[in-house]
C-alpha atoms as a PDB file:
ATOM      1  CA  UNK A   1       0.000   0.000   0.000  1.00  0.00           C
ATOM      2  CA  UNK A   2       1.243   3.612  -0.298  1.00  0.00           C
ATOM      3  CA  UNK A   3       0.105   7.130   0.909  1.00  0.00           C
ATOM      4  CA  UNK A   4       0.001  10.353  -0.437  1.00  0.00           C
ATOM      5  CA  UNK A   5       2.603  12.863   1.245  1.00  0.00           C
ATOM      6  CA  UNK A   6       1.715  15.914   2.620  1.00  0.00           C
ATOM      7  CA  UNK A   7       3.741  16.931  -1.022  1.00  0.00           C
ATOM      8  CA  UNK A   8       0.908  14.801  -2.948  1.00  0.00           C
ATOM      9  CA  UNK A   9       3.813  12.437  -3.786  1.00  0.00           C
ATOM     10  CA  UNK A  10       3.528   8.222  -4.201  1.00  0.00           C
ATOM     11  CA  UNK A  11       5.581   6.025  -4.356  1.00  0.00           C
ATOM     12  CA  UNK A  12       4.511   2.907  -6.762  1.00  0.00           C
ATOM     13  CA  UNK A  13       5.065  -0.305  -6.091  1.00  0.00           C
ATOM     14  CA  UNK A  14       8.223  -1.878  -8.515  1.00  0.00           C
ATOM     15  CA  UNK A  15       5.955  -4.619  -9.183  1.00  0.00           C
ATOM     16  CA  UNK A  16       3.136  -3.007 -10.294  1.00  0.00           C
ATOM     17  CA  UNK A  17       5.040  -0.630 -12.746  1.00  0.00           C
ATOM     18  CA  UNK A  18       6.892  -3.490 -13.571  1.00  0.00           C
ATOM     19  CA  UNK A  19       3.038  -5.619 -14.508  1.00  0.00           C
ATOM     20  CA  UNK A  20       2.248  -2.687 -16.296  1.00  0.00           C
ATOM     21  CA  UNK A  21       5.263  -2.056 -18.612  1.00  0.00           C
ATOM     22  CA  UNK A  22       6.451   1.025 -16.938  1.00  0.00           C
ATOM     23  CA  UNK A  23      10.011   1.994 -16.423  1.00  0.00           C
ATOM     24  CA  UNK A  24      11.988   4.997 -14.070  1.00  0.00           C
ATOM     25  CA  UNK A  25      11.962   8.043 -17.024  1.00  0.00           C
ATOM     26  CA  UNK A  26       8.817   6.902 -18.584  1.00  0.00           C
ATOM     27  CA  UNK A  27       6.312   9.734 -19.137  1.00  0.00           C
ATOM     28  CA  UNK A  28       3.207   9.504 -17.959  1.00  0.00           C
ATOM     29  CA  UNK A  29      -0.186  11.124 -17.475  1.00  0.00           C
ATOM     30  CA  UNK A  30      -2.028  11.434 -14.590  1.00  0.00           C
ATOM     31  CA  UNK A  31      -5.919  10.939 -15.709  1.00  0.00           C
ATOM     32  CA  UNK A  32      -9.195  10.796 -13.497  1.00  0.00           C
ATOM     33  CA  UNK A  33     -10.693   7.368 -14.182  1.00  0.00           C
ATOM     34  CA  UNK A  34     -13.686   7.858 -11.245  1.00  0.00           C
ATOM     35  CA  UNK A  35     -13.615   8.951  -7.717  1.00  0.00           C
ATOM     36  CA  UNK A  36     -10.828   7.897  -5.675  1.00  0.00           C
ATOM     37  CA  UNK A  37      -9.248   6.355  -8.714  1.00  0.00           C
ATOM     38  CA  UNK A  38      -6.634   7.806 -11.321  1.00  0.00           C
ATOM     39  CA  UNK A  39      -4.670   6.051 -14.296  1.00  0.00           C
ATOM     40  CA  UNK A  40      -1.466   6.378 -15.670  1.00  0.00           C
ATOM     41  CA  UNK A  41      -0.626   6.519 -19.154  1.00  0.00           C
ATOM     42  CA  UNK A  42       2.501   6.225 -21.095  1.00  0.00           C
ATOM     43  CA  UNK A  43       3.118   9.812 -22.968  1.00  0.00           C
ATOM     44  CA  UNK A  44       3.756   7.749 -26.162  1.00  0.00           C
ATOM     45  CA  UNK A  45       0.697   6.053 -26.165  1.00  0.00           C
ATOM     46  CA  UNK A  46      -1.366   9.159 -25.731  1.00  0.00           C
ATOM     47  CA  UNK A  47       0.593  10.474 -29.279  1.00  0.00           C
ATOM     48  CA  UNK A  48       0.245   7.619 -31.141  1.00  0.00           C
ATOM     49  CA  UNK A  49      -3.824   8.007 -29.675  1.00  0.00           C
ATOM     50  CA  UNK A  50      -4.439  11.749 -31.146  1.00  0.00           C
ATOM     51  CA  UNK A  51      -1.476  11.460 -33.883  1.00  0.00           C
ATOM     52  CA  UNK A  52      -3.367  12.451 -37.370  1.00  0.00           C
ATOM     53  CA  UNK A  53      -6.790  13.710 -35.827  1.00  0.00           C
ATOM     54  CA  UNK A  54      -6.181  17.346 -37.230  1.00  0.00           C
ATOM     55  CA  UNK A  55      -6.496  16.377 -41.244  1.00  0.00           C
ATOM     56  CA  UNK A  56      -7.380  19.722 -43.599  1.00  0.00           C
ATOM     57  CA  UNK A  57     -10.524  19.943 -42.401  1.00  0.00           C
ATOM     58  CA  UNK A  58      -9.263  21.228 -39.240  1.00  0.00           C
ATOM     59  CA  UNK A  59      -7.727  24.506 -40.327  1.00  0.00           C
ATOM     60  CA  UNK A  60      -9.037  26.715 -43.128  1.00  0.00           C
ATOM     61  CA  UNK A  61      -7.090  26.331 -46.796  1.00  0.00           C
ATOM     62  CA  UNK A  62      -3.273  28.877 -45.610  1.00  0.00           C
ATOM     63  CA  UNK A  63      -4.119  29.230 -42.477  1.00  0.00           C
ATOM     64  CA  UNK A  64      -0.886  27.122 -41.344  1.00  0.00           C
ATOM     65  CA  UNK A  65       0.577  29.354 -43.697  1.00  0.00           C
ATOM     66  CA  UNK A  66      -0.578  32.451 -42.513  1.00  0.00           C
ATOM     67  CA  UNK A  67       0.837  31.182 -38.649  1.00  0.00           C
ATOM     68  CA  UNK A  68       4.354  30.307 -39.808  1.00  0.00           C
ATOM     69  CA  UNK A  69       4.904  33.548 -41.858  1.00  0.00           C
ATOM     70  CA  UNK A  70       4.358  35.377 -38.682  1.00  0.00           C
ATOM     71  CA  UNK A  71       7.315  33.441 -36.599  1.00  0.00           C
ATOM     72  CA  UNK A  72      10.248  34.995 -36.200  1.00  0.00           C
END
């Protein structure tokens, strides 16, 4: 079992992270699955989840365009 410190800090049990494919300098995501109950999630899962969403639809025709030419 762990608790929270008065920091909000946990420690997680090696053999869970382990069971779960998780390794020290993974990136995760802390997400709200319910009350009293959060999930982590790999960072690269959560890009390969939203990679591609935003097809031409998304922006109108040079808009993208019209962004970069104002960088820098």
């Amino acid at each position: 079992m762990s608790v929270i410190s008065r920091k909000n800090q946990v420690t997680l049990p090696v053999e869970a992270l382990r069971a779960a494919g998780l390794e020290s300098g993974d990136d995760v995501r802390v997400q709200v699955v319910g009350p009293g109950r959060l999930e982590l999630v790999r960072a690269e899962e959560l890009v390969q989840e939203f990679a591609g969403i935003f097809d031409r639809t998304v922006y109108p025709e040079g808009y993208l365009e019209e962004l970069r030419r104002e960088w820098p």
